[in-house]
C-alpha atoms as a PDB file:
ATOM      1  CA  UNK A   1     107.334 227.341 -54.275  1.00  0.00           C
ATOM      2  CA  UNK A   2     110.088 224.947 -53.652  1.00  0.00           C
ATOM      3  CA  UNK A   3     110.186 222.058 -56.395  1.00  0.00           C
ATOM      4  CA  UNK A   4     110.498 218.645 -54.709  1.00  0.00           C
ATOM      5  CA  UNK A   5     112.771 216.166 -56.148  1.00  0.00           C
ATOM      6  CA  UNK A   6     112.282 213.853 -58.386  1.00  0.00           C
ATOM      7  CA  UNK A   7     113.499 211.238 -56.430  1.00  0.00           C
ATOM      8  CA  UNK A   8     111.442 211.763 -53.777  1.00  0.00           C
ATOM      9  CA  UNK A   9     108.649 211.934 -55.868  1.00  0.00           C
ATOM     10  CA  UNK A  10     109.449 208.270 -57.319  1.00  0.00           C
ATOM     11  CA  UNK A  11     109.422 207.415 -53.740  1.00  0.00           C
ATOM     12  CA  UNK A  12     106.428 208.250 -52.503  1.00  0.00           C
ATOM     13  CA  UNK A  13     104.582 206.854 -56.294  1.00  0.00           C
ATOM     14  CA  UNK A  14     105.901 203.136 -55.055  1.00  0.00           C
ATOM     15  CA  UNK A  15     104.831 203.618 -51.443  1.00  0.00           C
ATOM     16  CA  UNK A  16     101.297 204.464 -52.671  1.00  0.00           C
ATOM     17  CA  UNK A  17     101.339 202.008 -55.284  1.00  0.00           C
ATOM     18  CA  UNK A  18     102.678 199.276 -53.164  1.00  0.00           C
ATOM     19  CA  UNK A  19      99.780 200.047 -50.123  1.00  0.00           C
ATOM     20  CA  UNK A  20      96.820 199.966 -53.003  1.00  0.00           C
ATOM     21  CA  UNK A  21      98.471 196.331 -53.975  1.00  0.00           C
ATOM     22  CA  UNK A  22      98.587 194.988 -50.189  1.00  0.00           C
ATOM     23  CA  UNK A  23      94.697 195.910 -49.578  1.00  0.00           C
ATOM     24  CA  UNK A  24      93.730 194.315 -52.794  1.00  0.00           C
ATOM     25  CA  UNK A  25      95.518 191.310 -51.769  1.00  0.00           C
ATOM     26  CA  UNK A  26      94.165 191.110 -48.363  1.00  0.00           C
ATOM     27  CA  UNK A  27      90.484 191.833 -49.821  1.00  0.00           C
ATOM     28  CA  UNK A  28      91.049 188.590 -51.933  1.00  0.00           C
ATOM     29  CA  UNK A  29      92.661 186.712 -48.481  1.00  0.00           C
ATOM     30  CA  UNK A  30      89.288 187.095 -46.915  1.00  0.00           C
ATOM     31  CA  UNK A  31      86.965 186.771 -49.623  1.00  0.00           C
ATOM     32  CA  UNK A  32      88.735 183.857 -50.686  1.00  0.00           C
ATOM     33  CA  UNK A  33      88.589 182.095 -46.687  1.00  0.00           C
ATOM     34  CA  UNK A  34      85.181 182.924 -46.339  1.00  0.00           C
ATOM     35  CA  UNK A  35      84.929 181.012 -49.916  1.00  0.00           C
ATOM     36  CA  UNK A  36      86.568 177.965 -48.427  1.00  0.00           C
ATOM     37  CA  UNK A  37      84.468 178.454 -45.194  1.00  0.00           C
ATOM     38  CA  UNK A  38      81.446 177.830 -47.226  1.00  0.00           C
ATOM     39  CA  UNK A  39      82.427 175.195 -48.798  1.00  0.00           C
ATOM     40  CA  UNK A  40      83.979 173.556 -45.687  1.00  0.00           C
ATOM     41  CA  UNK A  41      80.414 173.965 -44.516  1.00  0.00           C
ATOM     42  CA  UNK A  42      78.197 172.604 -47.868  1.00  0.00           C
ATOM     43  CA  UNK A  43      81.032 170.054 -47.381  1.00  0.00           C
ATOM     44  CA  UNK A  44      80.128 169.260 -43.648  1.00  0.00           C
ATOM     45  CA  UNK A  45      76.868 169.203 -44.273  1.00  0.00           C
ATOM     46  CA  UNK A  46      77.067 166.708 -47.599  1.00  0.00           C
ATOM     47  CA  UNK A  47      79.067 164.606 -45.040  1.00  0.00           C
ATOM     48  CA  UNK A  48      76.348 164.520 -42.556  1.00  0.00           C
ATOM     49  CA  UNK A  49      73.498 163.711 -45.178  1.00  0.00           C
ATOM     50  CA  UNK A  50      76.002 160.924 -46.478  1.00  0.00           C
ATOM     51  CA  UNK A  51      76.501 159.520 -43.119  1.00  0.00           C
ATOM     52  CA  UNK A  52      73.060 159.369 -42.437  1.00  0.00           C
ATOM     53  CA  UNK A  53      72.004 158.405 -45.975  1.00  0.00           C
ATOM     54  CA  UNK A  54      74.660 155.591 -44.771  1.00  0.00           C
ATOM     55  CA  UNK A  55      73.116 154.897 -41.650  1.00  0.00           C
ATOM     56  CA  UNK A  56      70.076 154.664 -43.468  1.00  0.00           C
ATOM     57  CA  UNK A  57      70.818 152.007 -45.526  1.00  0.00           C
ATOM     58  CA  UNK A  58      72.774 150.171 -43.421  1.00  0.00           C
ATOM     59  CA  UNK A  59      69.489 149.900 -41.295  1.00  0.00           C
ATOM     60  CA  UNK A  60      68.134 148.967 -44.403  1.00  0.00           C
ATOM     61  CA  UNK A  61      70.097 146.578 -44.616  1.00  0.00           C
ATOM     62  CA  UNK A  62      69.970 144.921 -41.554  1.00  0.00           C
ATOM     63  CA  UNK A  63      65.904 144.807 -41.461  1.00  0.00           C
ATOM     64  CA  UNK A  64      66.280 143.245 -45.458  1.00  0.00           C
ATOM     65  CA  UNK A  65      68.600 140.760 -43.889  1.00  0.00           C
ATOM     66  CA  UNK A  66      66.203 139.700 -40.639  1.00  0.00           C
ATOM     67  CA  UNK A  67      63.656 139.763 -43.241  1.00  0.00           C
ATOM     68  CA  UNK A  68      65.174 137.514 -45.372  1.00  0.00           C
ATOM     69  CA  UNK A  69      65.828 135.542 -42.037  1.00  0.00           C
ATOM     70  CA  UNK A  70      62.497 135.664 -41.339  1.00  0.00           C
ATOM     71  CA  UNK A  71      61.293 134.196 -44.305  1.00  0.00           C
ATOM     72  CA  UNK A  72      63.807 131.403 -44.499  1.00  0.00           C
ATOM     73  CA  UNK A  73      62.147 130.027 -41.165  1.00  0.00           C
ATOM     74  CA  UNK A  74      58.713 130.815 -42.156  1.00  0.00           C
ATOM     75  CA  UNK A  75      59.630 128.865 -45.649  1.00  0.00           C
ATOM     76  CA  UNK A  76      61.242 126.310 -43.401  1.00  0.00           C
ATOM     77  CA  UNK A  77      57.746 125.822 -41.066  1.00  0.00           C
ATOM     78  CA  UNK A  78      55.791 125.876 -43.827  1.00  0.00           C
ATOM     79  CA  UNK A  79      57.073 123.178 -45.737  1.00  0.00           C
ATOM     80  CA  UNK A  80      57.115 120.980 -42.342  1.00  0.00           C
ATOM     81  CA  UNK A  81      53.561 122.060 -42.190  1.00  0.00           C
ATOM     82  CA  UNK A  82      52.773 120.951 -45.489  1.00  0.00           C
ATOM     83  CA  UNK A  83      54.612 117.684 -45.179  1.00  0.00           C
ATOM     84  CA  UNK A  84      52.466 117.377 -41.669  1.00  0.00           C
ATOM     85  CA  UNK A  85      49.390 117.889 -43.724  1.00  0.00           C
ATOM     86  CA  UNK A  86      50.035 115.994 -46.568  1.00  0.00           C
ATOM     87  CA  UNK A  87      51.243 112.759 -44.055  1.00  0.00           C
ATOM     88  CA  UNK A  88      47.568 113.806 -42.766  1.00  0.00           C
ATOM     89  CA  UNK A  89      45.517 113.856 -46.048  1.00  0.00           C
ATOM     90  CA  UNK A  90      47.445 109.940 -46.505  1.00  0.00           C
ATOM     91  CA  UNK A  91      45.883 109.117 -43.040  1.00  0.00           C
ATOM     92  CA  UNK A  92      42.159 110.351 -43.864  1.00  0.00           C
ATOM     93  CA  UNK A  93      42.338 108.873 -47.185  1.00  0.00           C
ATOM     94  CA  UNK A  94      43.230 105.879 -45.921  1.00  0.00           C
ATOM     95  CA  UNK A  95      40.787 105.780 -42.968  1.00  0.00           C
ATOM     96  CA  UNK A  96      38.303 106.902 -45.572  1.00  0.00           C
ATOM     97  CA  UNK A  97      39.061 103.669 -47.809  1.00  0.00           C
ATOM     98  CA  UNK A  98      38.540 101.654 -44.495  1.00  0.00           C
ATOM     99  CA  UNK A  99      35.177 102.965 -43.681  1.00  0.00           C
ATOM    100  CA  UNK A 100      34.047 102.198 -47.014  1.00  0.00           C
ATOM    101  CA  UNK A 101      35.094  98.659 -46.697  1.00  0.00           C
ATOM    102  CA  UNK A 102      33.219  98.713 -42.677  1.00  0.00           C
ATOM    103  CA  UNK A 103      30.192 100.663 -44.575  1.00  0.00           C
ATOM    104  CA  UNK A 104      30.205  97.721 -47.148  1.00  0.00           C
ATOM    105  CA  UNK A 105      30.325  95.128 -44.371  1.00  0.00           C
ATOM    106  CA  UNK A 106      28.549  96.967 -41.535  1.00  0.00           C
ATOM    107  CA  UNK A 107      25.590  97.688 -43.424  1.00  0.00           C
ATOM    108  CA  UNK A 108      24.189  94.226 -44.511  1.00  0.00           C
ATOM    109  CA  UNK A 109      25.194  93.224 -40.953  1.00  0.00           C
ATOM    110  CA  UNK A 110      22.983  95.563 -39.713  1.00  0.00           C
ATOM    111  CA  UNK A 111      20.045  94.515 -41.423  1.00  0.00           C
ATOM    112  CA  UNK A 112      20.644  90.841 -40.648  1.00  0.00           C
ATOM    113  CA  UNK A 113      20.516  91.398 -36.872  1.00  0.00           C
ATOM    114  CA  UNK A 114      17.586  93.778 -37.532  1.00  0.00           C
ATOM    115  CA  UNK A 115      15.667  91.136 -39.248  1.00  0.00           C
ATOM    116  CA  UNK A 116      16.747  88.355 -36.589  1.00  0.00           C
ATOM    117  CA  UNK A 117      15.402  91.151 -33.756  1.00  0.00           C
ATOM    118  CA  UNK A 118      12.079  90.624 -35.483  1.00  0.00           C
ATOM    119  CA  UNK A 119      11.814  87.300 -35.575  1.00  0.00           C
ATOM    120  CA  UNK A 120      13.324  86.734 -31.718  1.00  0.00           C
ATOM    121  CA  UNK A 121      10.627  89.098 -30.661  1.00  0.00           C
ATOM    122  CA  UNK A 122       8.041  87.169 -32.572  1.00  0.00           C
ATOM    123  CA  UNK A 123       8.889  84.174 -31.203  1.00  0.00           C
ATOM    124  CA  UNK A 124       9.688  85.702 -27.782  1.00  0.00           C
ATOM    125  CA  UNK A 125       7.060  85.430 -25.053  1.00  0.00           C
ATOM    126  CA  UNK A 126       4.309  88.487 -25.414  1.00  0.00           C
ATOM    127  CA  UNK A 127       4.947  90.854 -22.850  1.00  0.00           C
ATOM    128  CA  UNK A 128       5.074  94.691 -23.694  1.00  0.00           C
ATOM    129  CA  UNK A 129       4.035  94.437 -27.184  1.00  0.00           C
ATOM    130  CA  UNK A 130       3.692  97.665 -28.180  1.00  0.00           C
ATOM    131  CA  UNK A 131       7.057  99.171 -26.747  1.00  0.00           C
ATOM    132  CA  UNK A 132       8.900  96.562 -28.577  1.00  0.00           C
ATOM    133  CA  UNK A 133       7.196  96.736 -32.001  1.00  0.00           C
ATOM    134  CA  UNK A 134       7.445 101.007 -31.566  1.00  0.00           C
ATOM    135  CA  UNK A 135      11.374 100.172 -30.970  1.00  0.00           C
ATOM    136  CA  UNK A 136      11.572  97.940 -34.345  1.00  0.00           C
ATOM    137  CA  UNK A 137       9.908 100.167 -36.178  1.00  0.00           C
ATOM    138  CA  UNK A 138      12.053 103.082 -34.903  1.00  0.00           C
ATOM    139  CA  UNK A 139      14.680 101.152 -36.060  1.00  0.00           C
ATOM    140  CA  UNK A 140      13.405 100.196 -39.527  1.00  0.00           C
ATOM    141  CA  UNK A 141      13.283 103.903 -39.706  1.00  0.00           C
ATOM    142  CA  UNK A 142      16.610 104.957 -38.848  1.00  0.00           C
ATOM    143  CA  UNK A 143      18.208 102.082 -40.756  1.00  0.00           C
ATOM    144  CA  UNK A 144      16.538 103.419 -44.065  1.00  0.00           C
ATOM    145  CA  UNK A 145      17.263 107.184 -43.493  1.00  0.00           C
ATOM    146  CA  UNK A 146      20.050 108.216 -45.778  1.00  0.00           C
ATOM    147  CA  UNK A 147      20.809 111.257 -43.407  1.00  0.00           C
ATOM    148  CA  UNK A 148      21.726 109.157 -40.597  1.00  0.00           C
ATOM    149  CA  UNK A 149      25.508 108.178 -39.969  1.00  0.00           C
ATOM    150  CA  UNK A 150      26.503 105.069 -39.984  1.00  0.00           C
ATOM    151  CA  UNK A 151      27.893 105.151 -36.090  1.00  0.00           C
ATOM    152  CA  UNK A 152      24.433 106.203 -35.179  1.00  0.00           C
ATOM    153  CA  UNK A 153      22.792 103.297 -37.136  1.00  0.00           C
ATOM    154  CA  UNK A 154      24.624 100.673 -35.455  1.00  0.00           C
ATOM    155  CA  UNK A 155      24.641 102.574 -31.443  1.00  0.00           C
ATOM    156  CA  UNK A 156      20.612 102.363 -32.134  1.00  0.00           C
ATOM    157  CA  UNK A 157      20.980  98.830 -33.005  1.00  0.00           C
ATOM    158  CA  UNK A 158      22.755  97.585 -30.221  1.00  0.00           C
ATOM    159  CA  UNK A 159      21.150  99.787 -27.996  1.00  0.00           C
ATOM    160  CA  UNK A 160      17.905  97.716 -28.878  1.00  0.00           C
ATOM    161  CA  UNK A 161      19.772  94.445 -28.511  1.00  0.00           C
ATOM    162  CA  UNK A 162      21.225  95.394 -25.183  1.00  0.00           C
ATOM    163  CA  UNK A 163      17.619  96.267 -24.141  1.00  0.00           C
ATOM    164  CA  UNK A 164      16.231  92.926 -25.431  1.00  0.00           C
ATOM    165  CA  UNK A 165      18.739  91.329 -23.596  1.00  0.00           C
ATOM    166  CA  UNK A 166      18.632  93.072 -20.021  1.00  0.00           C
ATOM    167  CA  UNK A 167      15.003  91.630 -20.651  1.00  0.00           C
ATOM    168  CA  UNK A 168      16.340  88.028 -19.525  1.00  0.00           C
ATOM    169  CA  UNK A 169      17.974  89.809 -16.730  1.00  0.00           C
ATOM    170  CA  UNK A 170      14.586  91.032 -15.297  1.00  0.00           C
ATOM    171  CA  UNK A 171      11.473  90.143 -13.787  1.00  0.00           C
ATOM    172  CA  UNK A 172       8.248  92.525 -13.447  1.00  0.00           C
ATOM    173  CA  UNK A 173       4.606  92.540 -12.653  1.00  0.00           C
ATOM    174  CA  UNK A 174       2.519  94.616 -14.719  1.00  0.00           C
ATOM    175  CA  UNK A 175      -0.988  95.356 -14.828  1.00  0.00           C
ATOM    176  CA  UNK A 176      -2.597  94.439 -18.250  1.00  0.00           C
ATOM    177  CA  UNK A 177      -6.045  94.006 -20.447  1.00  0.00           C
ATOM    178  CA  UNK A 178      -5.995  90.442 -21.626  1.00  0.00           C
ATOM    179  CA  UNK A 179      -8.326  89.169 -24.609  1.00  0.00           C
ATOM    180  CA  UNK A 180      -9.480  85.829 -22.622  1.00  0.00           C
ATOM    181  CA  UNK A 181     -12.062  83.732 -23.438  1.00  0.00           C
ATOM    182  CA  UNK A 182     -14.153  85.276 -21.012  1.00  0.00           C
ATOM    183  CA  UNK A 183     -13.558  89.052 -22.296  1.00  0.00           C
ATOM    184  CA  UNK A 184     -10.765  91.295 -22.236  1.00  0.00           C
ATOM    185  CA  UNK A 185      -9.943  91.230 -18.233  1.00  0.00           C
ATOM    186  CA  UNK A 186      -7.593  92.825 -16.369  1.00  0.00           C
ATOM    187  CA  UNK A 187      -4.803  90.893 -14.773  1.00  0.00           C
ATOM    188  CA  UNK A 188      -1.646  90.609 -12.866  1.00  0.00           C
ATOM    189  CA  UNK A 189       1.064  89.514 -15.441  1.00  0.00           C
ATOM    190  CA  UNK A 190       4.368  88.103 -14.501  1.00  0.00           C
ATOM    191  CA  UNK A 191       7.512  87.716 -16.392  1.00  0.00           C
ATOM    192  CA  UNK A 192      10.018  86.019 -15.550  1.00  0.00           C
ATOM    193  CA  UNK A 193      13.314  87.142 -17.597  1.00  0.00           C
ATOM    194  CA  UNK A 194      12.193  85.600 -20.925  1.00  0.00           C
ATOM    195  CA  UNK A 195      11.435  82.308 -19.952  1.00  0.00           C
ATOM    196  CA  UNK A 196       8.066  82.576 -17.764  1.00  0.00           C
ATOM    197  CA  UNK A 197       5.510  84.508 -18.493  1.00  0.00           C
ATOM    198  CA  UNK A 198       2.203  83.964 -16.490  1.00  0.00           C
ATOM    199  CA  UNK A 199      -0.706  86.102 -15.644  1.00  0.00           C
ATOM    200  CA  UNK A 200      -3.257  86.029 -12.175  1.00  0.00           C
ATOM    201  CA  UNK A 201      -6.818  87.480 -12.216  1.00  0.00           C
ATOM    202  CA  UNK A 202      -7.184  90.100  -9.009  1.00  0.00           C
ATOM    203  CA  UNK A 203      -9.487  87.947  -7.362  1.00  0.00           C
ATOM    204  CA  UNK A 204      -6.637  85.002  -7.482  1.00  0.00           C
ATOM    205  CA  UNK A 205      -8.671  82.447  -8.779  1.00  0.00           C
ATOM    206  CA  UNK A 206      -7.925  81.925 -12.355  1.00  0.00           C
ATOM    207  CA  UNK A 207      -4.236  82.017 -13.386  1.00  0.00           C
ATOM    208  CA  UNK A 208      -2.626  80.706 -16.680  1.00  0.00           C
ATOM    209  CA  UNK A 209       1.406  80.212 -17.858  1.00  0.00           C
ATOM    210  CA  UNK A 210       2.282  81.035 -21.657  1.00  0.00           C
ATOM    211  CA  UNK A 211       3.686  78.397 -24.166  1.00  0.00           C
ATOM    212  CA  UNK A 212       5.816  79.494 -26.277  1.00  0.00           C
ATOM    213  CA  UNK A 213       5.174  76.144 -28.381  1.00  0.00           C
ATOM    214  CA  UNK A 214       1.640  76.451 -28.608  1.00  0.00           C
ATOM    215  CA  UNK A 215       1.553  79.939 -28.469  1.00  0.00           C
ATOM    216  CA  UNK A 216      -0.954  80.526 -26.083  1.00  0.00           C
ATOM    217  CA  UNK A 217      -1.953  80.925 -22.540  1.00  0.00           C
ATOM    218  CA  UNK A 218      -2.735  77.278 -20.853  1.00  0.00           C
ATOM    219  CA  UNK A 219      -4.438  77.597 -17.475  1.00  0.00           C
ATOM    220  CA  UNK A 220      -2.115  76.741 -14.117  1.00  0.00           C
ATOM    221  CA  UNK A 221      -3.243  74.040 -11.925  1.00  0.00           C
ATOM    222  CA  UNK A 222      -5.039  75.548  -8.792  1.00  0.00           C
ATOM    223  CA  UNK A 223      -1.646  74.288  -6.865  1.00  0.00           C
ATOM    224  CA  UNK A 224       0.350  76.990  -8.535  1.00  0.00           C
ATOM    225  CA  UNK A 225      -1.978  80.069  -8.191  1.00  0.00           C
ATOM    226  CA  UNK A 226      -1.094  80.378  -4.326  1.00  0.00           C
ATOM    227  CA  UNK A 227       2.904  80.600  -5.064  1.00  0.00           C
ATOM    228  CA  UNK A 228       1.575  82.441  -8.448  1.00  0.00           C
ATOM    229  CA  UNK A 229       0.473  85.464  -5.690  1.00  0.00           C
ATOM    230  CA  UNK A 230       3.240  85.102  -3.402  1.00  0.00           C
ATOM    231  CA  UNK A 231       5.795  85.628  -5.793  1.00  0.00           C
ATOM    232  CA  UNK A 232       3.389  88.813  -6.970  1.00  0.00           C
ATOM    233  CA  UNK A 233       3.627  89.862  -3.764  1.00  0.00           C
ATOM    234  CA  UNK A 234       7.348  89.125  -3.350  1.00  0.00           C
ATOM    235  CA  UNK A 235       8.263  91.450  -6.216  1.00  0.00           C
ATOM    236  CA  UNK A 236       5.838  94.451  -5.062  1.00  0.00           C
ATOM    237  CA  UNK A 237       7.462  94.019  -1.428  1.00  0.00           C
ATOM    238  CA  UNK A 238       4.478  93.081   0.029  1.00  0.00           C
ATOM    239  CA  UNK A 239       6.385  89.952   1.670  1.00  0.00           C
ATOM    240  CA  UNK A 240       9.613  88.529   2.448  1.00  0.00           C
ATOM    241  CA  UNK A 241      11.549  86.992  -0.398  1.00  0.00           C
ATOM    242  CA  UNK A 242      11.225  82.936  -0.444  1.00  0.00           C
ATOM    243  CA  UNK A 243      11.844  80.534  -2.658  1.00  0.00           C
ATOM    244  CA  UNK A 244       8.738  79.126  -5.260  1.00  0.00           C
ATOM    245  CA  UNK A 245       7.808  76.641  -7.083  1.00  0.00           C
ATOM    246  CA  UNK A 246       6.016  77.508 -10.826  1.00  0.00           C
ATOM    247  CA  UNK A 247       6.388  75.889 -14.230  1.00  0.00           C
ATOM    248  CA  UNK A 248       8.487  76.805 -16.498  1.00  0.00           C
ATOM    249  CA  UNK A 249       8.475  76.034 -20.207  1.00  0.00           C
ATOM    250  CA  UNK A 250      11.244  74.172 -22.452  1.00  0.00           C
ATOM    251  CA  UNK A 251      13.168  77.560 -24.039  1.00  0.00           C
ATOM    252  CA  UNK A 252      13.791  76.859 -27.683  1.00  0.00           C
ATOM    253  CA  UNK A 253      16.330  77.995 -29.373  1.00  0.00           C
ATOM    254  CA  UNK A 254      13.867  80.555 -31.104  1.00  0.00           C
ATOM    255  CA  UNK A 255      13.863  82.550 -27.942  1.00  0.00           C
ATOM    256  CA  UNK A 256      17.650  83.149 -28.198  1.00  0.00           C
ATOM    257  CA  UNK A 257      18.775  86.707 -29.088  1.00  0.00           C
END
């Protein structure tokens, strides 16, 4: 067997020795860029998270800052609202302070013209007693009822007085029961506004005119019971209207509302 040199030998050591080295090298190459591929990607995807984490907050942001918006108008209405209200509680107070005084003043007034309602219908001629003295009393009522408002009180009252007064704008015949001095009878009464009241039996033969001054029924002169029918008839449209001739009384001032 041939011996092979040493030189050779030496050779072929390093070539062996220098190929192991290369594919240990390369091994680390890739290991270490598939090392900086992972952390290219844990670094992409920290990136990503951060810019939506960003995002995030930034929307956070904005909606904290419309919020805040938000609540500097609200704050803004509010306190115009409260200022509205409080110029409103001033008002009512002061409204309330002058119904107080018209409740002081109103009240007493109302009793006065109450009491002078009485007394006009007292002294007033007698025709529908008991719808008028039903009406006082319905107002004695409602002027003594603590429930009732004040604006109600007084429309009653002048309701009344208006009614009282449309009384001198009227004239009527009504069929009443009369305590005469022949019986209660039945009679034709007439009323003229408030200043003539007179009454005609059916067969027209007795008729009488009330005085307020003596405050009682005189009898008519038989003159006046003729025109005392026509004008019946007049106001039931039995006839043509015509001017007549009756009596009337002196009006005190008693019979003035």
């Amino acid at each position: 067997m041939k011996s092979i040199p040493r030189a050779l030998l030496f050779t072929l050591a390093l070539t062996m020795l220098g190929s192991s080295g290369y594919a240990a090298t390369a091994e680390q190459i890739q290991q270490q860029n598939q090392h900086t591929l992972q952390q290219e990607r844990i670094t992409q995807k920290h990136v990503v998270e951060w810019s939506q984490q960003r995002e995030d907050l930034v929307n956070a942001l904005l909606d904290q800052t419309t919020q805040l918006e938000w609540n500097r108008f609200q704050n803004k209405k509010f306190k115009q609202y409260v200022g509205h209200k409080k110029k409103n509680i001033v008002e009512l107070q002061r409204q309330k302070q002058q119904m107080n005084l018209l409740r002081q003043e109103l009240e007493p007034f109302l009793d006065h013209r109450l009491s002078e309602l009485h007394q006009s219908v007292k002294d007033d001629l007698p025709f529908l007693p008991q719808e008028r003295q039903q009406r006082l009393a319905f107002l004695d009522q409602s002027l003594t009822d603590p429930d009732l408002s004040l604006s109600e009180k007084l429309r009653r009252v002048l309701e009344a007085l208006q009614i009282e007064a449309d009384y001198g704008n009227s004239i009527e015949v009504t069929e009443e029961t009369l305590p005469l001095a022949t019986g209660d009878t039945m009679v034709q009464v007439l009323r003229l506004g408030r200043i003539g009241l007179f009454y005609l039996s059916y067969d027209g033969h007795h008729g009488a005119q009330w005085q307020p001054q003596q405050q009682q029924w005189l009898a008519l002169e038989d003159t006046y019971l003729t025109t005392l029918q026509s004008t019946i008839d007049i106001i039931k449209q039995k006839r043509s209207a015509e001017l007549v001739d009756l009596p009337l009384p002196l009006i005190s001032k008693k019979q003035e509302i």
